[in-house]
C-alpha atoms as a PDB file:
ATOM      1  CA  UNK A   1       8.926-138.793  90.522  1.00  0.00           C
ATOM      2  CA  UNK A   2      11.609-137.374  88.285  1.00  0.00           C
ATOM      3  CA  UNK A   3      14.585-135.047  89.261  1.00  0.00           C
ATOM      4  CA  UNK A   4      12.487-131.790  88.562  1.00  0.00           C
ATOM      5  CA  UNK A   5       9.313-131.905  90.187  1.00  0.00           C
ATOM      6  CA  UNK A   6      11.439-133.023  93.612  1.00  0.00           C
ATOM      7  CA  UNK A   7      13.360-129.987  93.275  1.00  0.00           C
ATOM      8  CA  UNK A   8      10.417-127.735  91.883  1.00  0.00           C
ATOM      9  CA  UNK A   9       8.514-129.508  95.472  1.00  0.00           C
ATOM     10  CA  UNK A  10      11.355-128.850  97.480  1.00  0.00           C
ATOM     11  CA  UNK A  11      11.108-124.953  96.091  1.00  0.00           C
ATOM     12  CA  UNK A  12       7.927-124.535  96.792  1.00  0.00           C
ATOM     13  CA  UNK A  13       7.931-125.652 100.546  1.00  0.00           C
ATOM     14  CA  UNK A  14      11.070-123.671 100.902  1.00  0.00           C
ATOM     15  CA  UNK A  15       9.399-120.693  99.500  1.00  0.00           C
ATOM     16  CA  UNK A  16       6.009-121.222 101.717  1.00  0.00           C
ATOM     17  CA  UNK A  17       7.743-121.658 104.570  1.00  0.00           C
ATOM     18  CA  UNK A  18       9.783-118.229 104.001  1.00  0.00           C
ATOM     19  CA  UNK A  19       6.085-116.770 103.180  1.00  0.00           C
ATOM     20  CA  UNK A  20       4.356-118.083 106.092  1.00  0.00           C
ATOM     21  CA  UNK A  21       7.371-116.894 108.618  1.00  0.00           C
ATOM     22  CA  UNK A  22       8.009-120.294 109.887  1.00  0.00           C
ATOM     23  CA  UNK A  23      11.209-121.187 108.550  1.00  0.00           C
ATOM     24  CA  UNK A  24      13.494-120.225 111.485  1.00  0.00           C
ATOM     25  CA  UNK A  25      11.246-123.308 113.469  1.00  0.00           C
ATOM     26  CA  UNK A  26      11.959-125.629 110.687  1.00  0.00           C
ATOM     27  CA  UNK A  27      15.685-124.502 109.809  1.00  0.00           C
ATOM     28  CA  UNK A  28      16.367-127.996 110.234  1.00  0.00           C
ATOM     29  CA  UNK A  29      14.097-129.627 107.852  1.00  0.00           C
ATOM     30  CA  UNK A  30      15.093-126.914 105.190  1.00  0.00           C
ATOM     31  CA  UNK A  31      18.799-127.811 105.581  1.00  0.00           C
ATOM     32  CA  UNK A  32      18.410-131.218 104.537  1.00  0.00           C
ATOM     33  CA  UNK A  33      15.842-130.450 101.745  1.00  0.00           C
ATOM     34  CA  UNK A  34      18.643-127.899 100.315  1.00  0.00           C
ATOM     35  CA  UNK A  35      21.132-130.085 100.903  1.00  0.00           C
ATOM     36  CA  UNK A  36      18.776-133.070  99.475  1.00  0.00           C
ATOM     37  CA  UNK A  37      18.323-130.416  96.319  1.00  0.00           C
ATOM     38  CA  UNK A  38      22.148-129.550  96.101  1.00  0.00           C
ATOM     39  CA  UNK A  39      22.517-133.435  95.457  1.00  0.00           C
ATOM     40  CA  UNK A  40      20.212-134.228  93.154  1.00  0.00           C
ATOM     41  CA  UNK A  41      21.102-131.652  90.659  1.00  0.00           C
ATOM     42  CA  UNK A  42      24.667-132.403  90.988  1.00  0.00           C
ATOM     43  CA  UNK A  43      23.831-136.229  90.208  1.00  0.00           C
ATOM     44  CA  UNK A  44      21.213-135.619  87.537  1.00  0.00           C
ATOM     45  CA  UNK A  45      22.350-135.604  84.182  1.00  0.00           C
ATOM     46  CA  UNK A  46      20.266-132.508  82.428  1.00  0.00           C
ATOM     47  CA  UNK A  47      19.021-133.365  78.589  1.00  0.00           C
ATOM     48  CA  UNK A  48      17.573-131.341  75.783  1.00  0.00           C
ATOM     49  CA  UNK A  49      16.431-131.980  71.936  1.00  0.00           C
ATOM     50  CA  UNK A  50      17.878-130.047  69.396  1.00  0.00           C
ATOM     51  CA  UNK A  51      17.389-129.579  65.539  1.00  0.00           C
ATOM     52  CA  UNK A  52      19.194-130.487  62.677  1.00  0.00           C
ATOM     53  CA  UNK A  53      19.610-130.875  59.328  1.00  0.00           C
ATOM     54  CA  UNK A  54      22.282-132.760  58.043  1.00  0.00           C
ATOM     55  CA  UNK A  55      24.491-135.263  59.686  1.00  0.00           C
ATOM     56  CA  UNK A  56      27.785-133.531  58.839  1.00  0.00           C
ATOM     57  CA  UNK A  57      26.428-129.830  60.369  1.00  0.00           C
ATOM     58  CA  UNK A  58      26.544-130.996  63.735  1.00  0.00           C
ATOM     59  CA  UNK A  59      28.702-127.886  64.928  1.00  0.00           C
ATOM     60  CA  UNK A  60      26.537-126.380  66.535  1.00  0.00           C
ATOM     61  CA  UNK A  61      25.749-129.123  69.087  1.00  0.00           C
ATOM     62  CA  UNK A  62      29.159-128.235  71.028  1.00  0.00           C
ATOM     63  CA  UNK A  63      27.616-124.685  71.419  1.00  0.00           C
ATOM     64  CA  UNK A  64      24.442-126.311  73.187  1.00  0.00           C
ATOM     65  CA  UNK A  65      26.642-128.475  75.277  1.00  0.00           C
ATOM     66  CA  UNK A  66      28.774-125.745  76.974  1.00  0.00           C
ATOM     67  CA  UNK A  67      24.673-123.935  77.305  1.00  0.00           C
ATOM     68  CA  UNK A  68      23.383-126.800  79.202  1.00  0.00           C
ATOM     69  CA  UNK A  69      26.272-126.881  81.092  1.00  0.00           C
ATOM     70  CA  UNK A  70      26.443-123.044  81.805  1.00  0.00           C
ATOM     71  CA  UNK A  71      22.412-123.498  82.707  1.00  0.00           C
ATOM     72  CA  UNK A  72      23.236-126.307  85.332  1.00  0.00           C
ATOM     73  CA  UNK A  73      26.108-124.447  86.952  1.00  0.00           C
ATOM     74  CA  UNK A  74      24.059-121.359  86.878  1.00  0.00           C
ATOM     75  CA  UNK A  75      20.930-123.756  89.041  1.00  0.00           C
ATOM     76  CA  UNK A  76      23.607-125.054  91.574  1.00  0.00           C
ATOM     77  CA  UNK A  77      25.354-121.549  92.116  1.00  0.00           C
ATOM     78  CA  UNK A  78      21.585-120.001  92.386  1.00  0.00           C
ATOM     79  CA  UNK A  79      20.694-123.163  94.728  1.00  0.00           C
ATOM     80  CA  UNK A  80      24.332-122.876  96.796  1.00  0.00           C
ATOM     81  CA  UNK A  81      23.502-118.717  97.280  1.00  0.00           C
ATOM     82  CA  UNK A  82      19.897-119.635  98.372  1.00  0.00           C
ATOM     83  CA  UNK A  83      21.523-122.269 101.020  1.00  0.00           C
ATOM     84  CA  UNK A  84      23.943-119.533 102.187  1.00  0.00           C
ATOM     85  CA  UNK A  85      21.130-117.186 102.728  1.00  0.00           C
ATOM     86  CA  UNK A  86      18.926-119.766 104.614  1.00  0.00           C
ATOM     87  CA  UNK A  87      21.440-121.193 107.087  1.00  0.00           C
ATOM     88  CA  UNK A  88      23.585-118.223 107.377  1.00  0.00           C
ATOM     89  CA  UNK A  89      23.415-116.547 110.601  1.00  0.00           C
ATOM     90  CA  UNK A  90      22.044-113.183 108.663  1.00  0.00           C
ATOM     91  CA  UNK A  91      20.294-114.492 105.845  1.00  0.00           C
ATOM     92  CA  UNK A  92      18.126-112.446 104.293  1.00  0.00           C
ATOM     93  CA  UNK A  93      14.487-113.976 103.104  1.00  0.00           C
ATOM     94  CA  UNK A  94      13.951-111.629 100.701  1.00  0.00           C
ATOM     95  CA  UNK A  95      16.591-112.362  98.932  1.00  0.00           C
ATOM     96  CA  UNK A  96      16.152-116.092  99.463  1.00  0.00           C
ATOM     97  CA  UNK A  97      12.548-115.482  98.450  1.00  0.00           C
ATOM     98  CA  UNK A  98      14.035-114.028  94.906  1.00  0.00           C
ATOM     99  CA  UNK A  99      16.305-116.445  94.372  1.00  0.00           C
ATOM    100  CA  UNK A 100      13.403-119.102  94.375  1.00  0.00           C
ATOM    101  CA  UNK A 101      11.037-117.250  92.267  1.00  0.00           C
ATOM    102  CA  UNK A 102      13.959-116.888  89.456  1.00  0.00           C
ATOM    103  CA  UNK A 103      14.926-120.600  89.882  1.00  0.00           C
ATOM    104  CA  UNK A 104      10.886-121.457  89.412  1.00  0.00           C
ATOM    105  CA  UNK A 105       9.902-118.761  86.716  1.00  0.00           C
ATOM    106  CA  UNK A 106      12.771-119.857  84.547  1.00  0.00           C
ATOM    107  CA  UNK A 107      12.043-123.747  85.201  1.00  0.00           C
ATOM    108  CA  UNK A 108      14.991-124.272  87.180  1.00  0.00           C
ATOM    109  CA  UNK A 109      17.195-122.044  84.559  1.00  0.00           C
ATOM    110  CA  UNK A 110      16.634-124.578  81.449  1.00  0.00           C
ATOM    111  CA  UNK A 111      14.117-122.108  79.575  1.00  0.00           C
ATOM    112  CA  UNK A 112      17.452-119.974  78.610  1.00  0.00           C
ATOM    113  CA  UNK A 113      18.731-122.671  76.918  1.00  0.00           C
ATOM    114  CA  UNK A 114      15.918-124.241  75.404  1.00  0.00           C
ATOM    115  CA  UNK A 115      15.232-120.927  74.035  1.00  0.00           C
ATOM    116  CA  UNK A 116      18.401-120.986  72.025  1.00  0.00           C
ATOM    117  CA  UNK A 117      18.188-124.467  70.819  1.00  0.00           C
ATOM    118  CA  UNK A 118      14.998-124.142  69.821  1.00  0.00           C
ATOM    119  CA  UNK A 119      16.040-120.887  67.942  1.00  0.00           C
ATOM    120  CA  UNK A 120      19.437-121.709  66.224  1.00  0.00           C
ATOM    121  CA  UNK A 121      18.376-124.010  63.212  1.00  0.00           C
ATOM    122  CA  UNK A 122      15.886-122.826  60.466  1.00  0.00           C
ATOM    123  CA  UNK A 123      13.553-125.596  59.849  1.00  0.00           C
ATOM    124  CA  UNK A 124      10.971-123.914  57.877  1.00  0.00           C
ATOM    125  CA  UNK A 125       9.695-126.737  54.850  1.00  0.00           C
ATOM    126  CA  UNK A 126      13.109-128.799  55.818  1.00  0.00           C
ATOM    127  CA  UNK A 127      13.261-132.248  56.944  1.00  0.00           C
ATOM    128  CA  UNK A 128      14.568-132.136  60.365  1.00  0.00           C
ATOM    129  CA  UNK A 129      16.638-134.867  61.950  1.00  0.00           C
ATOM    130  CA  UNK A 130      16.657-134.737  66.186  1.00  0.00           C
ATOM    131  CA  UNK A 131      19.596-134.963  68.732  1.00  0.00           C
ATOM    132  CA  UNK A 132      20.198-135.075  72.220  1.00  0.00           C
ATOM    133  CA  UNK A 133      22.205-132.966  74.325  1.00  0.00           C
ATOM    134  CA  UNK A 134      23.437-134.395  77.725  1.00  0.00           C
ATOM    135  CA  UNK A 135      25.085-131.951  80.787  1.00  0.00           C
ATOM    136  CA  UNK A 136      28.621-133.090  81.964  1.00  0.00           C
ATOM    137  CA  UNK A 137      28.848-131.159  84.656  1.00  0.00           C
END
């Protein structure tokens, strides 16, 4: 099972549990799973493809770098708010319940940035060459 789906799982059970009303009984279960999540995006190198179209305009690919970065920070501030609001002492489910749905709607904040790569390049009747961008964060 890859990186995403665990943490898109995790989400969900999270988010049922805040739904259903029983996450105060398993507060313990949900710490570890956030704390489980925390971990594995901080380990888990993010990638995306990008476009281009000659070898020597590769420019651009430092502007895609600092993205994917700025998308993973964004995920593990969004993830570190939604642990604050679960084991905090008045954490608010709604707002825990937002936080989730944003983190799931916009695929754990990569569509943002996958947007914009996909975007950048014109590559109407051009051959196009592929790269890889890796997170450093």
């Amino acid at each position: 099972m890859d990186y995403r789906s665990q943490i898109r799982q995790n989400l969900i059970y999270i988010q049922t549990s805040l739904q259903n009303g029983t996450h105060k009984e398993q507060k313990a279960i949900i710490h570890l799973m956030m704390e489980d999540t925390l971990q594995a995006v901080k380990d888990t190198e993010f990638t995306y493809q990008y476009n281009y179209v000659r070898e020597t305009d590769k420019s651009h690919q430092k502007v895609f770098i600092n993205l994917a970065n700025k998308s993973k920070t964004k995920l593990i501030a969004s993830l570190e708010d939604l642990r604050c609001e679960l084991t905090g002492r008045n954490g608010n489910s709604k707002q825990a319940l937002a936080l989730i749905k944003k983190m799931l709607e916009t695929n754990l904040c990569k569509n943002e940035v996958k947007n914009k790569v996909r975007n950048w390049t014109n590559t109407t009747n051009i051959t196009v060459k592929n790269g890889l961008i890796r997170t450093s964060v």
